[in-house]
Protein backbone atom coordinates (compact mmCIF):
# COMPACT_ATOMS: atom_id res chain seq x y z
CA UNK A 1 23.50 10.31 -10.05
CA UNK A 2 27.19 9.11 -9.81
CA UNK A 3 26.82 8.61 -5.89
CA UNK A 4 23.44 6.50 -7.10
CA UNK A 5 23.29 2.85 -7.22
CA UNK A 6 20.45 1.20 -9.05
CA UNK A 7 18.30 -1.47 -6.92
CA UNK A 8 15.97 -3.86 -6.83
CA UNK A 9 13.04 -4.92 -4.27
CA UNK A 10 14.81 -8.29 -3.30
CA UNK A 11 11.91 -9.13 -0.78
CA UNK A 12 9.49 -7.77 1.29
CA UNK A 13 9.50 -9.23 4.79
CA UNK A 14 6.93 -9.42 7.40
CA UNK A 15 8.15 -9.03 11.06
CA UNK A 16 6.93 -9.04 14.62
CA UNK A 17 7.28 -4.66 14.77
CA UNK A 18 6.20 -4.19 11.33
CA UNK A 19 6.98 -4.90 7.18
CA UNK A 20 10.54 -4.34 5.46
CA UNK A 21 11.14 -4.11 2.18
CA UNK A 22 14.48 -4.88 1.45
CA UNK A 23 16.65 -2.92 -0.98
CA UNK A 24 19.40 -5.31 -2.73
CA UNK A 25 21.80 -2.66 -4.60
CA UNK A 26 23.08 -4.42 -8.07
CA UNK A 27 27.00 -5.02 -7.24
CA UNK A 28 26.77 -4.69 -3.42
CA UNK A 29 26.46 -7.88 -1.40
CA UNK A 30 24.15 -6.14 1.01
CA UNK A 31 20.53 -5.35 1.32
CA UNK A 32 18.79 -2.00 2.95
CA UNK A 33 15.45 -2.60 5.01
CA UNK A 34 13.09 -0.01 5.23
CA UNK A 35 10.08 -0.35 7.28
CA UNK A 36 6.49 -0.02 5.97
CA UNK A 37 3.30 0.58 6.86
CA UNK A 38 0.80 -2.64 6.27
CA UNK A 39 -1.50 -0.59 3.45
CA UNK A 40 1.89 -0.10 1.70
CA UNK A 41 2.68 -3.90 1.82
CA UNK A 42 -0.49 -4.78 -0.01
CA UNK A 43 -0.22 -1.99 -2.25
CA UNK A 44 3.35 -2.94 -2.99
CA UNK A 45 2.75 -7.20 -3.53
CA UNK A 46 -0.86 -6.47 -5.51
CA UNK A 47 1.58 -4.00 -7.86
CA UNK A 48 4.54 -7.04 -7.90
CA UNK A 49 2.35 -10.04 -8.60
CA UNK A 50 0.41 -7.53 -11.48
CA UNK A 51 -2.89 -8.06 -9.85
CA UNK A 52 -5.49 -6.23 -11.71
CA UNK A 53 -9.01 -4.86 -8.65
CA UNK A 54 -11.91 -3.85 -10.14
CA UNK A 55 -11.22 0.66 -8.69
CA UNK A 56 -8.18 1.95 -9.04
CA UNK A 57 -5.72 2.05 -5.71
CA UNK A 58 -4.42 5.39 -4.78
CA UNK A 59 -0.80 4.85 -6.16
CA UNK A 60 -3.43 3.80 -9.45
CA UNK A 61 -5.01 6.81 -9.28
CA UNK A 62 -1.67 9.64 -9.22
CA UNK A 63 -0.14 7.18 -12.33
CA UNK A 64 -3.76 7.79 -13.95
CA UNK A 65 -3.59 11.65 -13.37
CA UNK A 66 0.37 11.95 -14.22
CA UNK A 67 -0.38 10.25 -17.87
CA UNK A 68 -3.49 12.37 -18.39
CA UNK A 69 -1.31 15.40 -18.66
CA UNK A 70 1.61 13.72 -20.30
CA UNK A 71 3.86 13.20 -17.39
CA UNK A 72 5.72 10.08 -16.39
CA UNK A 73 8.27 8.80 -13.82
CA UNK A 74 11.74 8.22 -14.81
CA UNK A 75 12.76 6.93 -11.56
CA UNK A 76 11.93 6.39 -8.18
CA UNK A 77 15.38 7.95 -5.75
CA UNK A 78 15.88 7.02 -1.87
CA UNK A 79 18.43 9.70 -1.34
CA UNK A 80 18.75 10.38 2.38
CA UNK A 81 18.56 8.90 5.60
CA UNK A 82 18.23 11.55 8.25
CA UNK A 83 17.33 11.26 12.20
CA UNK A 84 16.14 7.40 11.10
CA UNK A 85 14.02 8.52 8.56
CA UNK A 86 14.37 7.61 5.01
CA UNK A 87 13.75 10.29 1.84
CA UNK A 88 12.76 9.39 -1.54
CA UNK A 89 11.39 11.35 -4.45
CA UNK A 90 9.94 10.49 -7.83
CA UNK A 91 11.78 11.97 -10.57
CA UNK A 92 8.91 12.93 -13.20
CA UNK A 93 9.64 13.68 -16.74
CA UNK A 94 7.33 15.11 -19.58
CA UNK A 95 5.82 18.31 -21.08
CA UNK A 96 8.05 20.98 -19.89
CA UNK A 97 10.07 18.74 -17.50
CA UNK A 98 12.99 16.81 -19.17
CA UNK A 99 15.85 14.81 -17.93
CA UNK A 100 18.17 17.18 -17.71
CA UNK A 101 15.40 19.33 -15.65
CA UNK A 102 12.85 16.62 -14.69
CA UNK A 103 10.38 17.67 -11.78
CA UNK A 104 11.42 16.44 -8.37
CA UNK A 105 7.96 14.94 -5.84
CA UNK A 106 9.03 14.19 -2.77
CA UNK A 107 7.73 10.73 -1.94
CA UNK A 108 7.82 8.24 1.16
CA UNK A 109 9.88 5.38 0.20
CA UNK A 110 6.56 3.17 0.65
CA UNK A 111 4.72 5.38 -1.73
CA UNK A 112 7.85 5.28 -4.04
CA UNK A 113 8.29 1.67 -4.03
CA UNK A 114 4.42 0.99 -4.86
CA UNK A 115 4.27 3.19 -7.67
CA UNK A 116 7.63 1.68 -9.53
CA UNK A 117 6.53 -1.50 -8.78
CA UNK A 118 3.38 -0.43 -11.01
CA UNK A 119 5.55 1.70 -13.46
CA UNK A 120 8.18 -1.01 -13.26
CA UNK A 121 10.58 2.49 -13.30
CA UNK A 122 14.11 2.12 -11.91
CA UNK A 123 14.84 2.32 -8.07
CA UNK A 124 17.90 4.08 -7.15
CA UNK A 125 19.41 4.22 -3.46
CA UNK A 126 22.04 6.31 -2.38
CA UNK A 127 25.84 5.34 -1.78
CA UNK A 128 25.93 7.00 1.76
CA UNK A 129 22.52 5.71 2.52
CA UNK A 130 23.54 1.87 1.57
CA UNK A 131 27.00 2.59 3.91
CA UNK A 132 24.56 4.12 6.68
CA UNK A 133 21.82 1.12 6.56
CA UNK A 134 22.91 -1.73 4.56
CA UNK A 135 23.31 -5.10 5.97
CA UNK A 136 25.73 -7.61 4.68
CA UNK A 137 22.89 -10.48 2.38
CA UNK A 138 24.38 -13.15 4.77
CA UNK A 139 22.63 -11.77 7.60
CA UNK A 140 19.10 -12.87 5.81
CA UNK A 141 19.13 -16.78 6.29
CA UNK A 142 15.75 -16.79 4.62
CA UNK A 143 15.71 -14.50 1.36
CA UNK A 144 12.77 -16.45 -0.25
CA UNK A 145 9.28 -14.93 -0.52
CA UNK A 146 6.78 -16.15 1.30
CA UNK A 147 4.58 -19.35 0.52
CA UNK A 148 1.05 -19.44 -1.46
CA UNK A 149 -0.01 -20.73 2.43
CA UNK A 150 1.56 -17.54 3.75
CA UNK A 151 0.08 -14.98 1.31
CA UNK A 152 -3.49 -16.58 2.49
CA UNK A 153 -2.87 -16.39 6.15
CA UNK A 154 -1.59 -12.94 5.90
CA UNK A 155 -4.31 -11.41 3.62
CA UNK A 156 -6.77 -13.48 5.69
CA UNK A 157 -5.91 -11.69 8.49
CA UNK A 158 -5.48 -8.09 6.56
CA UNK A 159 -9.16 -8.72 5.67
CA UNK A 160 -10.77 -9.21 9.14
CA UNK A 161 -8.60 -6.10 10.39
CA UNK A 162 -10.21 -4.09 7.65
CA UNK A 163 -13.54 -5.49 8.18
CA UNK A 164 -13.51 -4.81 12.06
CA UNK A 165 -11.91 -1.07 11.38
CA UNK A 166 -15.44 -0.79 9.01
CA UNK A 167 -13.26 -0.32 6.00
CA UNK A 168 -15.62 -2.44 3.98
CA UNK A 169 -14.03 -1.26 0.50
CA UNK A 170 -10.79 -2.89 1.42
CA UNK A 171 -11.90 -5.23 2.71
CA UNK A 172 -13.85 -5.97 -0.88
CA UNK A 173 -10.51 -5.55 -2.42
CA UNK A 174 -8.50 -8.52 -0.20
CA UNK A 175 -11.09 -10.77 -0.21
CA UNK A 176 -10.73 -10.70 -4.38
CA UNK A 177 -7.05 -10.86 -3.74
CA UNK A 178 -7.71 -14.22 -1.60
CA UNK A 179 -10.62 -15.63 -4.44
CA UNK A 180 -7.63 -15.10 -6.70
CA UNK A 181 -4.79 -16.68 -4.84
CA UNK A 182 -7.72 -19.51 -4.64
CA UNK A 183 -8.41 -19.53 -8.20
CA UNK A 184 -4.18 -19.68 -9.06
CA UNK A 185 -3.40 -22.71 -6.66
């Protein structure tokens, strides 16, 4: 892990092509964006603001079944970008698998990045992958996160996607993120 430099999600941005989330190394003035899908936004933010729904999420669900048999993730790796495609892994740890020989999952970074949000696990990013992608913090004129008034527009408009693709449980599952950005403002 010497080539390894721990991170942190320093914001997750919404754009006109699609969702970043933005990788700020510790010690490096620059920030990595890796485009997401919109399901792995909302998984992502509902895992960052510790939002409890009533049925478990899928990232929910693989935590539920690692810790039934005793396993855990030590840290979440994006170790690669190749043909403009970012690879990350999970590095699991327990039973049989230790940290000198921990068992390797490989991930997609949005997949990754939802379940150490939940985990709150470590993020690491590769040195040749922050000289390959990263872009000096200056760059960002706006690092903040989005507005209470933003989180509402946007999840108001995730939940009348879901509800005219007919995906009814999700829809279920924003509207009780919206009653509960209601209920905090």
């Amino acid at each position: 892990m010497r080539d390894m430099f721990i991170c942190e999600i320093w914001s997750i941005v919404k754009l006109r092509h699609g969702n970043a989330v933005l990788l700020k190394p510790r010690g490096v003035a620059v920030a990595v964006p890796i485009f997401i899908g919109n399901m792995e936004m909302q998984s992502i933010l509902i895992a960052m603001e510790g939002l409890k729904l009533p049925r478990p999420m899928t990232h929910d669900l693989f935590l539920n079944v690692l810790n039934q048999v005793n396993l855990s993730i030590k840290r979440v790796e994006v170790f690669e970008l190749k043909d403009d495609t970012f690879h990350a892994r999970l590095v699991i740890t327990g039973g049989e698998y230790t940290n000198e020989k921990p068992f390797i999952l490989d991930s997609r970074p949005s997949d990754a990045f939802a379940i150490a949000a939940r985990k709150k696990c470590p993020i690491y990013i590769a040195a040749a992958v922050i000289e390959d992608a990263g872009i000096p913090l200056d760059f960002f004129t706006d690092p903040v996160e989005d507005e209470p008034d933003d989180k509402y527009k946007s999840l108001l408009e995730q939940l009348e996607q879901a509800v005219a693709e007919e995906e009814y449980e999700q829809a279920a599952e924003i509207r009780d993120l919206i009653k509960k950005l209601q209920d905090d403002t």
